[in-house]
Protein backbone atom coordinates (compact mmCIF):
# COMPACT_ATOMS: atom_id res chain seq x y z
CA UNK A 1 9.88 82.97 83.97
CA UNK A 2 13.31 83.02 82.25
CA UNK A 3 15.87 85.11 82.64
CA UNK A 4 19.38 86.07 84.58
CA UNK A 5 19.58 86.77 88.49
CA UNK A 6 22.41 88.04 90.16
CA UNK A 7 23.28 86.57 93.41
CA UNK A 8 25.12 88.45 95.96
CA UNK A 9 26.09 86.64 99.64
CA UNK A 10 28.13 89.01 101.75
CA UNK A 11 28.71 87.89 105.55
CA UNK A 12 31.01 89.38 108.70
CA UNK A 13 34.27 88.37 108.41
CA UNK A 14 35.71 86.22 111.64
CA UNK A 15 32.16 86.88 112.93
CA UNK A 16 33.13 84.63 115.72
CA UNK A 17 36.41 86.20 117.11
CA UNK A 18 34.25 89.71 116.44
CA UNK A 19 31.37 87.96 118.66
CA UNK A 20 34.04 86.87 121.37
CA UNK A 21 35.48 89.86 121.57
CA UNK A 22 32.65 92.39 121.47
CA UNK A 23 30.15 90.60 123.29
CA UNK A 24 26.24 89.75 122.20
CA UNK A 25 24.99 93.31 122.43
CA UNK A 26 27.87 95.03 120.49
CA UNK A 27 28.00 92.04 117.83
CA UNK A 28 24.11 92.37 117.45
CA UNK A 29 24.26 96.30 116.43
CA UNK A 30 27.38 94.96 114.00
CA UNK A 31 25.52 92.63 112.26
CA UNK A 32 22.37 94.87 111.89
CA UNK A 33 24.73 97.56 110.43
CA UNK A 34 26.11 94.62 108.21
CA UNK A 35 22.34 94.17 107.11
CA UNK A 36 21.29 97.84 106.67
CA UNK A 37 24.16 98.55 104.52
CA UNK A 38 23.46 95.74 102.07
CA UNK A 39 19.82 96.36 101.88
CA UNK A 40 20.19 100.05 101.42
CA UNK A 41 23.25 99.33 98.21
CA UNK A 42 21.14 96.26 96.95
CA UNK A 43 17.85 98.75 96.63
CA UNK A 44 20.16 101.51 95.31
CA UNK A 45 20.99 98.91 92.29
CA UNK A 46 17.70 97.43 91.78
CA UNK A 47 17.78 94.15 93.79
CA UNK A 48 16.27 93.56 97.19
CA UNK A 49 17.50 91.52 100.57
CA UNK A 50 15.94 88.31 100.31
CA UNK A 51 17.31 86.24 103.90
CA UNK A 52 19.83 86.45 106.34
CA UNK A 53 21.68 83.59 107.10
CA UNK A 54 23.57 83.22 109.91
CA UNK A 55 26.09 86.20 109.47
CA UNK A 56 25.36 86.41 105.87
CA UNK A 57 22.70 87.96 103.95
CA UNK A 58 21.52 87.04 100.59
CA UNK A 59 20.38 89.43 97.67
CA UNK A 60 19.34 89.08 94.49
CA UNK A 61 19.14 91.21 91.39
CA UNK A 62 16.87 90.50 88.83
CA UNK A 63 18.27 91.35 85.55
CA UNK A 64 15.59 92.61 83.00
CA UNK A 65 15.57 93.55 79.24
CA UNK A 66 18.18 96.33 78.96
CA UNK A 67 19.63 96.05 82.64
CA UNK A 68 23.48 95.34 83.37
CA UNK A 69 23.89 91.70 84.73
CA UNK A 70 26.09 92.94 87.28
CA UNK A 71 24.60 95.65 89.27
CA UNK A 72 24.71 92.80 91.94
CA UNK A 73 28.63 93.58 91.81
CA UNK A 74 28.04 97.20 91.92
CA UNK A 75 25.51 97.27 95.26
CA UNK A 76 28.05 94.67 97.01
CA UNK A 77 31.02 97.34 95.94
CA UNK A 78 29.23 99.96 97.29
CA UNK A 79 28.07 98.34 100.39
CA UNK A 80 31.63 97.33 101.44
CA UNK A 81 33.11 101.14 100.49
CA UNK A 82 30.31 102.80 102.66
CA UNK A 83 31.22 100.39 105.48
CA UNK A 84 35.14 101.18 105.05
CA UNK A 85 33.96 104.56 105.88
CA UNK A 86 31.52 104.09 108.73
């Protein structure tokens, strides 16, 4: 099947010094913010969630006949502003 896909990879920065200092529990409901975000922008703009890696989380963005290449850019943007905010 050809065509373009948009990769986004987003992760928690210093995940490690945010583990240390919050602990398992607290760094567990971080991280499954981290992923809820993400999935909710990347569905928003078309793409879907597609593995979680570590303390990153992949999504892709198929781009179809008459679709922006970048709406990849525009979940990840949104993501990270809504996160600012929470």
């Amino acid at each position: 099947m050809a065509g373009t896909t948009t990769v986004v990879f987003t992760d928690v920065s210093e995940s490690s010094t945010v583990l240390a200092s919050v602990g398992d529990d607290a760094y567990a409901r971080i991280f499954a913010d981290h992923v809820s975000l993400l999935r909710t922008a990347a569905e928003r703009h078309g793409g879907r969630v597609t593995k979680q890696l570590g303390d990153g989380v992949l999504a892709v963005f198929r781009v179809r006949r008459g679709r922006r290449a970048d709406r990849g850019g525009d979940a990840a943007g949104g993501g990270a502003r809504r996160a600012d905010r929470e």
